[in-house]
Protein backbone atom coordinates (compact mmCIF):
# COMPACT_ATOMS: atom_id res chain seq x y z
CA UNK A 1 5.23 12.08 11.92
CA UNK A 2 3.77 9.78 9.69
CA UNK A 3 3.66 5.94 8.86
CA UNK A 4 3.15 3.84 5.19
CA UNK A 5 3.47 0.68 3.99
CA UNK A 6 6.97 0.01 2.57
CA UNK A 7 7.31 1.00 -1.53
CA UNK A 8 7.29 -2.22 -2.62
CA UNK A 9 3.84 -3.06 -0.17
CA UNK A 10 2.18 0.12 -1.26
CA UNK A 11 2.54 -0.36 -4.99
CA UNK A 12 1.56 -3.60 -5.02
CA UNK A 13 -1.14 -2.99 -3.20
CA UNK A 14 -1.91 0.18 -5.77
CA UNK A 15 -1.66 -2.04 -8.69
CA UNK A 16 -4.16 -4.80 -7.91
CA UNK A 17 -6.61 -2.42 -6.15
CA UNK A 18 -6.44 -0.48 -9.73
CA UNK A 19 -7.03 -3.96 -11.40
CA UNK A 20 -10.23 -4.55 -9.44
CA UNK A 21 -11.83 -0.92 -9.83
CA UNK A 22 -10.57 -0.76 -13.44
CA UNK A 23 -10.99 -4.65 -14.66
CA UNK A 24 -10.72 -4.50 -18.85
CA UNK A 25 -7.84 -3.30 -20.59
CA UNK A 26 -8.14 -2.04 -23.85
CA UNK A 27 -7.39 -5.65 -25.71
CA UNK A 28 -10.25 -7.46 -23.82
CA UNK A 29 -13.92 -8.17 -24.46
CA UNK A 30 -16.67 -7.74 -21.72
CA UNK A 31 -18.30 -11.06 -20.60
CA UNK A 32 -21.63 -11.01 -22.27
CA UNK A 33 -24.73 -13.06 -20.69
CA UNK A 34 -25.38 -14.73 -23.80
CA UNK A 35 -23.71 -18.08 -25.84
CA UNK A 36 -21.22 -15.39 -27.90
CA UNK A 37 -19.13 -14.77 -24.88
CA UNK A 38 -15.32 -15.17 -26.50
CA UNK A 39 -12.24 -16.26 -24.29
CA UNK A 40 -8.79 -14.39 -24.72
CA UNK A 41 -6.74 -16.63 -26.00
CA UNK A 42 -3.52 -14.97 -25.19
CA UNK A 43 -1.73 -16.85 -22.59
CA UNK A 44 1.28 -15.36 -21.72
CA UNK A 45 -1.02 -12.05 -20.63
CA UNK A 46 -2.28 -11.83 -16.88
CA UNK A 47 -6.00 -12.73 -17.46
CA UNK A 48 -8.12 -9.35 -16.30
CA UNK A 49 -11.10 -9.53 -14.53
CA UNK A 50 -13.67 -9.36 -16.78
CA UNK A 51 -17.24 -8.76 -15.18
CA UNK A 52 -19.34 -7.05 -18.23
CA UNK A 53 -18.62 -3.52 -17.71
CA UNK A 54 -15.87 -1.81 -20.26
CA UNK A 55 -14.08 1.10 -17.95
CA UNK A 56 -11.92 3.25 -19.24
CA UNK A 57 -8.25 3.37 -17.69
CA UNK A 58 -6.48 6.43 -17.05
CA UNK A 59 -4.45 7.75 -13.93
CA UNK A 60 -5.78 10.06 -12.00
CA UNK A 61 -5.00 13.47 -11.91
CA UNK A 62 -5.32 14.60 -8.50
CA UNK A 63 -6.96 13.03 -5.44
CA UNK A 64 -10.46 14.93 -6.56
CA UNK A 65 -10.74 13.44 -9.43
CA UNK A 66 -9.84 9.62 -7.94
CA UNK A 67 -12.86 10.53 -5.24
CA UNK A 68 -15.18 11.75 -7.65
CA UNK A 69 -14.10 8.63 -9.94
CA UNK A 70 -14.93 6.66 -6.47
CA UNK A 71 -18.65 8.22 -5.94
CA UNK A 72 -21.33 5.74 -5.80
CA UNK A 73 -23.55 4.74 -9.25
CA UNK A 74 -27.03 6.35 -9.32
CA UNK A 75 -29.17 8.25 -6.55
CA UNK A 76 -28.12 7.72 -2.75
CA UNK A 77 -30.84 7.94 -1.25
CA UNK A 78 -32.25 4.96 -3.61
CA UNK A 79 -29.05 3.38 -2.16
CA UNK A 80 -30.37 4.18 1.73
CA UNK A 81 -33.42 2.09 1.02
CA UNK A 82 -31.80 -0.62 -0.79
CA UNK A 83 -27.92 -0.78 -0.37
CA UNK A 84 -27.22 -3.64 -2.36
CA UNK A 85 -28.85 -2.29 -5.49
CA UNK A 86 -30.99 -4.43 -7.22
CA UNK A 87 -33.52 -1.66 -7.98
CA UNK A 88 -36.67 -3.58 -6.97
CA UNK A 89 -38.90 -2.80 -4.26
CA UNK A 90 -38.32 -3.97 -0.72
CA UNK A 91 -40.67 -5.48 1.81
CA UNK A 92 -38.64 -7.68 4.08
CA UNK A 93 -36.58 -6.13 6.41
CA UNK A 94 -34.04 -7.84 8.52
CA UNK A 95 -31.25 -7.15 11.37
CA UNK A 96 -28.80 -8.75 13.46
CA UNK A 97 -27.63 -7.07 16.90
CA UNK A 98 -27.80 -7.33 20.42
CA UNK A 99 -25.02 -10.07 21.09
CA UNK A 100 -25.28 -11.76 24.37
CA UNK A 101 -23.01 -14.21 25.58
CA UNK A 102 -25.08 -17.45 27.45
CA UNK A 103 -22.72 -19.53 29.81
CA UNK A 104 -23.77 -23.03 31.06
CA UNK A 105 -22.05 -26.02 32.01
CA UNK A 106 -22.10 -27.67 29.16
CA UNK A 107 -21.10 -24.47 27.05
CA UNK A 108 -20.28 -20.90 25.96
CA UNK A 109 -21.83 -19.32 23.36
CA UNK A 110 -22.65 -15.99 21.37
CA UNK A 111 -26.45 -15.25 20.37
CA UNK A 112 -28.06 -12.68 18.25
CA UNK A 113 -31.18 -10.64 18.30
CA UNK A 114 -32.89 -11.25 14.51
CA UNK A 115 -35.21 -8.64 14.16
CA UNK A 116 -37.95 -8.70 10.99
CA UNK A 117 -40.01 -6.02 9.52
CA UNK A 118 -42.17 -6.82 6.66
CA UNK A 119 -46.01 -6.49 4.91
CA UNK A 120 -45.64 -10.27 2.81
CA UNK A 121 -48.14 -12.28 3.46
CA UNK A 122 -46.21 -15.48 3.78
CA UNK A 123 -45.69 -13.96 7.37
CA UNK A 124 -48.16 -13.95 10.03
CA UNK A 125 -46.84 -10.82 11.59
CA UNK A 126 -45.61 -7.74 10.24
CA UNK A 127 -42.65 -7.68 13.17
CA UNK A 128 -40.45 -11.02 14.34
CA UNK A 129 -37.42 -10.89 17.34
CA UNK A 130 -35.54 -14.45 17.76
CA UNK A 131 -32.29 -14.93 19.32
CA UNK A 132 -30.19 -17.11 17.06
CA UNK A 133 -26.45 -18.38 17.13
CA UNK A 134 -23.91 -19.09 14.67
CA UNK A 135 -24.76 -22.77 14.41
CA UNK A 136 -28.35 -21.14 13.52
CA UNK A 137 -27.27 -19.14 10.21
CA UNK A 138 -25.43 -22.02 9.30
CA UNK A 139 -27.95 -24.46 9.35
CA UNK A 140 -29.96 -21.69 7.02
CA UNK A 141 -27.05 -21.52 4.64
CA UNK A 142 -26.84 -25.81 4.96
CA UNK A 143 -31.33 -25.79 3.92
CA UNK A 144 -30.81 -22.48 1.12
CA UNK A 145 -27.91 -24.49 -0.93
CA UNK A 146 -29.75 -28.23 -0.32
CA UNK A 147 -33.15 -26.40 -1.48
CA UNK A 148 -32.26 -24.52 -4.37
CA UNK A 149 -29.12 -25.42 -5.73
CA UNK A 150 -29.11 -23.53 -8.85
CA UNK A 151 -28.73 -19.93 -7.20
CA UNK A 152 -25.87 -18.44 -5.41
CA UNK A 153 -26.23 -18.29 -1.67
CA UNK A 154 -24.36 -15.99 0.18
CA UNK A 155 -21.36 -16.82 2.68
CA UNK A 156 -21.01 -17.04 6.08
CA UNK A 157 -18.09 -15.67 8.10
CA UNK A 158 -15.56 -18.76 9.49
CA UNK A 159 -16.93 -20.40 11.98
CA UNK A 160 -13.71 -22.09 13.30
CA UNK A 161 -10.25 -19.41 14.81
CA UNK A 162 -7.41 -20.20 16.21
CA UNK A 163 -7.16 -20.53 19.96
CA UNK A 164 -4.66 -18.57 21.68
CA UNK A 165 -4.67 -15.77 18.45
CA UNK A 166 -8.20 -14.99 18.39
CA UNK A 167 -10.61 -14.53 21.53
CA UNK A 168 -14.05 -15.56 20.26
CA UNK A 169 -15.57 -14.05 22.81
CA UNK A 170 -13.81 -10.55 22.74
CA UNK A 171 -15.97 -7.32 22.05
CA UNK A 172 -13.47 -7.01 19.05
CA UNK A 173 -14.63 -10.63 17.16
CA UNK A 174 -18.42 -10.66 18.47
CA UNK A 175 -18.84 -7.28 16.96
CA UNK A 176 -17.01 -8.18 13.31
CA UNK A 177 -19.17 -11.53 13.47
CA UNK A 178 -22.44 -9.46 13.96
CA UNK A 179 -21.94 -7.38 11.33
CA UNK A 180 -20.67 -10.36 9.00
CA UNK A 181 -23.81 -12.16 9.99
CA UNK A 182 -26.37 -9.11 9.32
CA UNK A 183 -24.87 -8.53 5.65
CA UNK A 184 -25.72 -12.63 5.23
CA UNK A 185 -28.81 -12.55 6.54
CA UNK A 186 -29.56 -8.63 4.76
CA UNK A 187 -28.03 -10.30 1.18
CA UNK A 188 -30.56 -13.49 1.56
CA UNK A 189 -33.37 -11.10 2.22
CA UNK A 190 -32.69 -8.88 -0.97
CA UNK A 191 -32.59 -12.07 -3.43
CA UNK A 192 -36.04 -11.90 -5.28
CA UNK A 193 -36.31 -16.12 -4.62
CA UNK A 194 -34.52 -16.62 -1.53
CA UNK A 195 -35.66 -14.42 0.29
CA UNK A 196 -39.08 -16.70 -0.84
CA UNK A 197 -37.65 -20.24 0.96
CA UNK A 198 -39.85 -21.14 3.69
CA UNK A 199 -36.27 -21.97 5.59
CA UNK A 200 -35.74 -18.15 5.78
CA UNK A 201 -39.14 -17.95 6.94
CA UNK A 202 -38.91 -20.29 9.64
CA UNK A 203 -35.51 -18.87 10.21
CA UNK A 204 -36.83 -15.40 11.43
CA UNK A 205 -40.35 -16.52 13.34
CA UNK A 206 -39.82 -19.79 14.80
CA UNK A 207 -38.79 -19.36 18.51
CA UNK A 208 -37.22 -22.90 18.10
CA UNK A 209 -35.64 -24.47 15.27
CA UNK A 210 -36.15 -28.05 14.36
CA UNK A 211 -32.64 -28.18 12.79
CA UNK A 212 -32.19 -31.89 13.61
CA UNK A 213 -35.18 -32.85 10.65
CA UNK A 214 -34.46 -29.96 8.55
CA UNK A 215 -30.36 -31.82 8.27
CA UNK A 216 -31.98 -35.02 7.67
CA UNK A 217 -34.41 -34.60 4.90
CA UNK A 218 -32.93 -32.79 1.55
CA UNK A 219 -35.15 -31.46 -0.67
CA UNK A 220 -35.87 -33.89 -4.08
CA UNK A 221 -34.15 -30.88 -6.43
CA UNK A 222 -31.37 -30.34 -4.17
CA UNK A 223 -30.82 -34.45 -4.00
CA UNK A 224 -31.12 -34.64 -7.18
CA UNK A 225 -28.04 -31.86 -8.12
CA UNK A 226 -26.16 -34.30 -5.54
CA UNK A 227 -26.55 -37.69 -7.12
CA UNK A 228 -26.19 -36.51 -11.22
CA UNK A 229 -23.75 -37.05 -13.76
CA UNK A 230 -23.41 -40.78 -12.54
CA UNK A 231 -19.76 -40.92 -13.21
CA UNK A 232 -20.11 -38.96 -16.98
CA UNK A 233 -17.44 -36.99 -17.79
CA UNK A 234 -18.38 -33.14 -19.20
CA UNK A 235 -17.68 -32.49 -22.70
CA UNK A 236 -17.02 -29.00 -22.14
CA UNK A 237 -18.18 -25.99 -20.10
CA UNK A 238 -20.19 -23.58 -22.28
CA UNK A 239 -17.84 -20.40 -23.38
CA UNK A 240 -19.57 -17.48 -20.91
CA UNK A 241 -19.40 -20.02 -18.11
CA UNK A 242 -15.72 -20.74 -18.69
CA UNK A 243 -15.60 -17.00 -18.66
CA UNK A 244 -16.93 -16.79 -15.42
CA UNK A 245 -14.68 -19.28 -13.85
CA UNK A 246 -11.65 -17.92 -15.47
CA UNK A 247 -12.71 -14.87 -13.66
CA UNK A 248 -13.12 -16.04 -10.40
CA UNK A 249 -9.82 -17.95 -10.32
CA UNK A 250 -7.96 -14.39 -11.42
CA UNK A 251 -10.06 -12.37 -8.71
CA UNK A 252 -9.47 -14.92 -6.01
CA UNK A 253 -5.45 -14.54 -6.88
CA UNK A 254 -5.96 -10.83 -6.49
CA UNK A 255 -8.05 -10.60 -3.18
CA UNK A 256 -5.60 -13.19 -2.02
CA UNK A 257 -2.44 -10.95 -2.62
CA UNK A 258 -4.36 -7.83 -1.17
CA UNK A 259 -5.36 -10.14 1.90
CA UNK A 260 -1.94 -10.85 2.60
CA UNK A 261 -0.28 -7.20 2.00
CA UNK A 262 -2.73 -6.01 3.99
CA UNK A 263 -2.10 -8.07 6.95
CA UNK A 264 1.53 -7.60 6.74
CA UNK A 265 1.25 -3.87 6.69
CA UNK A 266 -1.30 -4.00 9.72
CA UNK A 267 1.41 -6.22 11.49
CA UNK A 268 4.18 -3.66 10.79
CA UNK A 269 1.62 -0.35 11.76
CA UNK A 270 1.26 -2.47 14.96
CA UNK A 271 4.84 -2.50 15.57
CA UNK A 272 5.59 0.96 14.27
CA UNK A 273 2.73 1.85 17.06
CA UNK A 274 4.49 0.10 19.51
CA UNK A 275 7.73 1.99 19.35
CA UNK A 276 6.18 4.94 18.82
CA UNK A 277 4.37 4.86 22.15
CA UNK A 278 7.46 4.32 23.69
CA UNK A 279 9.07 7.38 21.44
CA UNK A 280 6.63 9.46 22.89
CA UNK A 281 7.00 8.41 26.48
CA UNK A 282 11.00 9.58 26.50
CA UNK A 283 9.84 13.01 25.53
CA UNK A 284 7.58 13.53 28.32
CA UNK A 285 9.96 11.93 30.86
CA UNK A 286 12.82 14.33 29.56
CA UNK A 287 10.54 17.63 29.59
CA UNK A 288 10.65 17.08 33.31
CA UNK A 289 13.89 17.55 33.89
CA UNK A 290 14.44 20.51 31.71
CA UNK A 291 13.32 23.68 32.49
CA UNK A 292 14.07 25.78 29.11
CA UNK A 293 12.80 22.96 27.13
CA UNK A 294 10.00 21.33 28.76
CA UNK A 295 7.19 23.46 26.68
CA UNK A 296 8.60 22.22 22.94
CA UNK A 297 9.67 18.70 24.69
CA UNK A 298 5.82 18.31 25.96
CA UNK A 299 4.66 19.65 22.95
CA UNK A 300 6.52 16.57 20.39
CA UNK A 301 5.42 14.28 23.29
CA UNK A 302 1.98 15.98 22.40
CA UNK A 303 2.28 15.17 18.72
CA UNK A 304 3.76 11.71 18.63
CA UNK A 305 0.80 11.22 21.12
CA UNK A 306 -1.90 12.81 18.05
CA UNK A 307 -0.17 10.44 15.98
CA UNK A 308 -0.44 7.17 17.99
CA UNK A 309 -4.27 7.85 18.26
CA UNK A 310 -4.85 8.55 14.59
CA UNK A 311 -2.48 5.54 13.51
CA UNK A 312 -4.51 3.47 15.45
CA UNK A 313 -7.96 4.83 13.99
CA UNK A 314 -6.34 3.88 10.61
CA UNK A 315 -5.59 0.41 11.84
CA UNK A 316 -8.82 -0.28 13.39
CA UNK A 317 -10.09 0.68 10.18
CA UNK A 318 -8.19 -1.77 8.13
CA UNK A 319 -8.86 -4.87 10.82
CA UNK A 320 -12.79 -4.00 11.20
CA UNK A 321 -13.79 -3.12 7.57
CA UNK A 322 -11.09 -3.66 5.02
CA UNK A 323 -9.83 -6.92 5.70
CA UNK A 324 -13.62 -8.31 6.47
CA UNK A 325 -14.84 -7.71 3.29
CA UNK A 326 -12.12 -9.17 1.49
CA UNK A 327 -12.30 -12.16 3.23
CA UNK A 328 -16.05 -12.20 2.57
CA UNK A 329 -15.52 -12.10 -1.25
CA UNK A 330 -13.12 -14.85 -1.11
CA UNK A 331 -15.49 -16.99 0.50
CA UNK A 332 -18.18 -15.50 -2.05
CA UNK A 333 -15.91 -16.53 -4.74
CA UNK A 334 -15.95 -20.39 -3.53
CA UNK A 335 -19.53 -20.41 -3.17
CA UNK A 336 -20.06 -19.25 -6.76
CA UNK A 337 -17.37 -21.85 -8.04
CA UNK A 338 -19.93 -24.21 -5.87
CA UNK A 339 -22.77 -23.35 -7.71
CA UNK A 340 -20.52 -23.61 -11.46
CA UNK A 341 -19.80 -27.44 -10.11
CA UNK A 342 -23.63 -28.08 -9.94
CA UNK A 343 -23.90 -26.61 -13.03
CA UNK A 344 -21.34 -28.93 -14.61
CA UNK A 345 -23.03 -31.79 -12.88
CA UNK A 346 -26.65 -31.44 -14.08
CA UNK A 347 -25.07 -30.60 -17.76
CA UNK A 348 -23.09 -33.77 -17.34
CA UNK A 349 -26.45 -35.90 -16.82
CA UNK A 350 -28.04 -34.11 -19.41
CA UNK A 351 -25.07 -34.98 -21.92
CA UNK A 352 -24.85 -38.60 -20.71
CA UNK A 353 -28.97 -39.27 -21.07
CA UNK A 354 -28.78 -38.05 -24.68
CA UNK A 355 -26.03 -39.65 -25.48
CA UNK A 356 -28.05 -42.74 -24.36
CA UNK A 357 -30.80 -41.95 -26.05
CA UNK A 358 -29.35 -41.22 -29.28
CA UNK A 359 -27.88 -45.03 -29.66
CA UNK A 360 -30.80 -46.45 -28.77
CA UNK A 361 -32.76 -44.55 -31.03
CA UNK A 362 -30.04 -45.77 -33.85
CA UNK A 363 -30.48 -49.52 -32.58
CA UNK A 364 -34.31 -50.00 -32.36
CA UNK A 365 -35.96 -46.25 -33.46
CA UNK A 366 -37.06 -45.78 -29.89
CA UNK A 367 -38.15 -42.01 -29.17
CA UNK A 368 -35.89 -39.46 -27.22
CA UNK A 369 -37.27 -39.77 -23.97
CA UNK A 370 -39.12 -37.41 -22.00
CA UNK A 371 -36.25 -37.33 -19.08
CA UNK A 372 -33.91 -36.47 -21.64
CA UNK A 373 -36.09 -33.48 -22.26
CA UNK A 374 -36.31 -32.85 -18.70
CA UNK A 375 -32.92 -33.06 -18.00
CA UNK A 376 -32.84 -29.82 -20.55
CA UNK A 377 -35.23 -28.13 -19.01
CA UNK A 378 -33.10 -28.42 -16.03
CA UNK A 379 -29.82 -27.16 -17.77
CA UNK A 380 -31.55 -24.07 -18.96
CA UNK A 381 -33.44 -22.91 -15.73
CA UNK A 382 -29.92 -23.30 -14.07
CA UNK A 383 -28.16 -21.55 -16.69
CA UNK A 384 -30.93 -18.65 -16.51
CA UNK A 385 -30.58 -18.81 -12.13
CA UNK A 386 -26.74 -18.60 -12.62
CA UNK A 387 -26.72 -15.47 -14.91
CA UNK A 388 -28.86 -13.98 -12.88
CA UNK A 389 -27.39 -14.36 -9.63
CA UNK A 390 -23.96 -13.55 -10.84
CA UNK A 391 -25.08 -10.10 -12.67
CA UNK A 392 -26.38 -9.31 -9.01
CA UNK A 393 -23.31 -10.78 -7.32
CA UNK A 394 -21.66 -8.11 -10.06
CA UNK A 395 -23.39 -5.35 -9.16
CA UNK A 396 -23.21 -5.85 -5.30
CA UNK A 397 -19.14 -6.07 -5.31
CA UNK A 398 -18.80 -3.07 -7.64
CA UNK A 399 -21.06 -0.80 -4.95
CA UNK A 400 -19.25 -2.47 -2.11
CA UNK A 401 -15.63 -2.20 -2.80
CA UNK A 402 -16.25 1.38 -4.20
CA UNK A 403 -17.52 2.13 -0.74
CA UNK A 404 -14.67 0.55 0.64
CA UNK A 405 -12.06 1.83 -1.20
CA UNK A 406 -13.21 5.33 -0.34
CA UNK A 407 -13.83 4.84 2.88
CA UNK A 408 -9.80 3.74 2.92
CA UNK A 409 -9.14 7.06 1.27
CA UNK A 410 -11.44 8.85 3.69
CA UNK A 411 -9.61 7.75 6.79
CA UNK A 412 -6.03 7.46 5.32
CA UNK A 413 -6.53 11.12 4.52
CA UNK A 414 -7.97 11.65 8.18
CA UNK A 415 -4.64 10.25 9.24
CA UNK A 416 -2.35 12.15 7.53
CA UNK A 417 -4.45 15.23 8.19
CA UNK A 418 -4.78 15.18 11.87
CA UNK A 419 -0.50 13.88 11.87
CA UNK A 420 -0.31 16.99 9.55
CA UNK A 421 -2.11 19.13 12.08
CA UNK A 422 -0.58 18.21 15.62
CA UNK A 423 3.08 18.74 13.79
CA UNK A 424 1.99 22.40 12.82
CA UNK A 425 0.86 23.32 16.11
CA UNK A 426 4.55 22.43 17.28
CA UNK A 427 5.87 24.76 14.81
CA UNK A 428 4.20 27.51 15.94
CA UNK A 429 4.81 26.89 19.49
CA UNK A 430 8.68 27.04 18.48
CA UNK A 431 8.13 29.99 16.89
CA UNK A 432 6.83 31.69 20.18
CA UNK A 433 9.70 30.24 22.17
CA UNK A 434 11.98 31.82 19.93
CA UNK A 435 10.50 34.86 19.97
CA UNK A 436 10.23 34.68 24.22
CA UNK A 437 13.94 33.79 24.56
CA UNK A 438 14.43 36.90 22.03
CA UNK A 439 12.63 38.94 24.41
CA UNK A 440 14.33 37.71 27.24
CA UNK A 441 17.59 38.10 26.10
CA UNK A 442 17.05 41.89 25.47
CA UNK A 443 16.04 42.64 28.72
């Protein structure tokens, strides 16, 4: 026996899954990281998500060739010893595990071991264990955005669920939250400036946070992102950044659909579980009350029972690791539309000094002044942060949703494999009852 998503789920599903792996068409142009990036102007078309790298778009002609299509870029065991690619050497090594609930009359709470490893000398040690909790890494995340503005800082898993759907303190949730927070924390510490804030630093040694004056005090650059533009009104976005936030509008759309197909599907392989249990159960209650039958009758209570368990493999699958990592991009994706606001802002001040300048210098001669400069300076370092960061963000969701999407193929092939399996084994234990009662019959 076997179980699928409805057509009309499954090649939905197929089509935008196609769209992310496979992201040009033919018609469009690759975003470039220069000014002579050039926006579709077709507007009737679904925009594609364009993110630099021209693929070529044909079906696949057997399930080999979509798993070799699905192998990971460049040597694997590079990958082992930096897994979110950025190709430059590592020396700060950090992990999140060991979650221990801490009960008190005040409150109930999750923490997690923070282990360090690493030979910078910014560190006094070469090895660091804390205990943090969620309110912890979110403070971090508060102190990286106030501190540097201008780069993209990775997102944190919700803090907030829904009481009465979601246990917070189930193995279940503390275990997807773990592994949410050590691909943060892991992300932070493979950014070549980040991983550089003395935040992070404190983060991982200091036995006690001193969150309460770290909130209060904002650094002067990230105050000053906050308090530009004065009321100025853009002229317009540059072309490749426009690019970039056409992008992440279409890709949000797209993980958003996926998101929700995949939960319904999940809800309806729950169900389909359910009653499959139960078909399972009348089997082995009716083998015991017949004698001729009770070896084939225990042997489809045997298979629907195979099924159940790999079914629910398949499941687990989709609620701990596919569903988790889309909703990790689609926080990604508001972080990054974040970071394009900031950009807007300091480009806005930068527009609305000159401007300023430029009558005054047409009233009385007076020189550009040097803050105008400065405010250019500033455009162009955060323009040069914002490429940057986003041709890593790139290169980090093309490794992980290839990894994803074959380890989806991996275990819906498991699935069907071991369903495949258990249903055979009936067949040929039919076979040798037929051939018994044969026997039988001629004696």
């Amino acid at each position: 026996m076997s179980v699928g998503a409805p057509r009309g789920l499954a090649s939905s599903g197929q089509k935008l899954i196609t769209e992310i792996l496979h992201p040009l068409s033919a018609a469009e142009e690759p975003l470039s990281p220069g000014p002579d990036v050039t926006i579709s102007a077709e507007k009737d078309k679904e925009p594609g998500l364009t993110n630099g790298t021209p693929v070529e778009i044909s079906s696949p002609a057997s399930a080999s060739v979509l798993l070799s299509r699905l192998q990971l870029d460049g040597d694997p065991e590079a990958d082992a010893h930096d897994p979110f690619g950025s190709g430059e050497p590592r020396d700060l090594f950090v992990t999140v595990d060991d979650p221990k609930k801490h009960v008190s009359t005040m409150e109930t709470y999750i923490t997690y071991r923070v282990s360090t490893k690493t030979t910078r000398i910014e560190f006094d040690l070469p090895e660091y264990s804390v205990r943090r909790r969620y309110q912890d890494f979110d403070w971090l995340r508060i102190k990286l955005e106030d501190s540097q503005p201008t780069h993209l800082v990775p997102p944190l898993p919700e803090k907030f669920v829904m009481k009465g759907v979601v246990d917070r303190f189930s193995e279940e949730f503390v275990d997807t939250r773990m592994k949410a927070l050590d691909k943060f924390l892991k992300r932070v510490a493979d950014h070549p400036v980040l991983s550089f804030n003395p935040h992070l630093n404190a983060f991982l040694t200091a036995k006690d946070l001193n969150k309460r004056q770290g909130l209060a005090l904002l650094t002067k650059v990230g105050e000053s992102v906050k308090n530009v533009a004065g009321g100025y009104k853009l002229r317009a976005r540059p072309a490749e950044f426009c690019a970039m936030g056409e992008y992440l509008d279409t890709f949000s759309q797209k993980l958003g659909t996926i998101d929700r197909i995949a939960q319904r599907i999940l809800r309806e392989q729950s169900e389909y579980l359910t009653e499959l249990r139960e078909y399972g159960t009348v089997y082995s209650t009716w083998a015991g009350s017949e004698e001729q039958l009770q070896r084939p009758l225990e042997g489809v209570a045997g298979c629907v029972t195979t099924s159940c368990g790999a079914l629910e493999d398949l499941s687990d699958n989709m609620s701990q690791d596919f569903l988790p990592v889309l909703r990790e991009y689609i926080l990604y994706i508001e972080s990054m539309k974040n970071v394009l606001r900031k950009r807007d802002q300091v480009q806005a001040e930068y527009e609305g000094r000159l401007e300023a300048a430029v009558l005054r210098k047409q009233e009385d001669r007076t020189p550009i002044p040097v803050e105008v400069e400065k405010c250019q300076d500033k455009v162009e370092c955060f323009n040069a942060d914002l490429k940057a960061d986003w041709e890593r963000w790139q290169r980090n969701k093309r490794q992980d949703f290839k990894q994803l999407l074959t380890g989806m193929a991996d275990k819906n092939i498991s699935y069907y494999e071991k369903s495949q399996a258990a249903w055979e084994s009936l067949i040929t234990l039919l076979q040798e009852k037929q051939t018994e009662d044969k026997t039988s019959e001629t004696n």
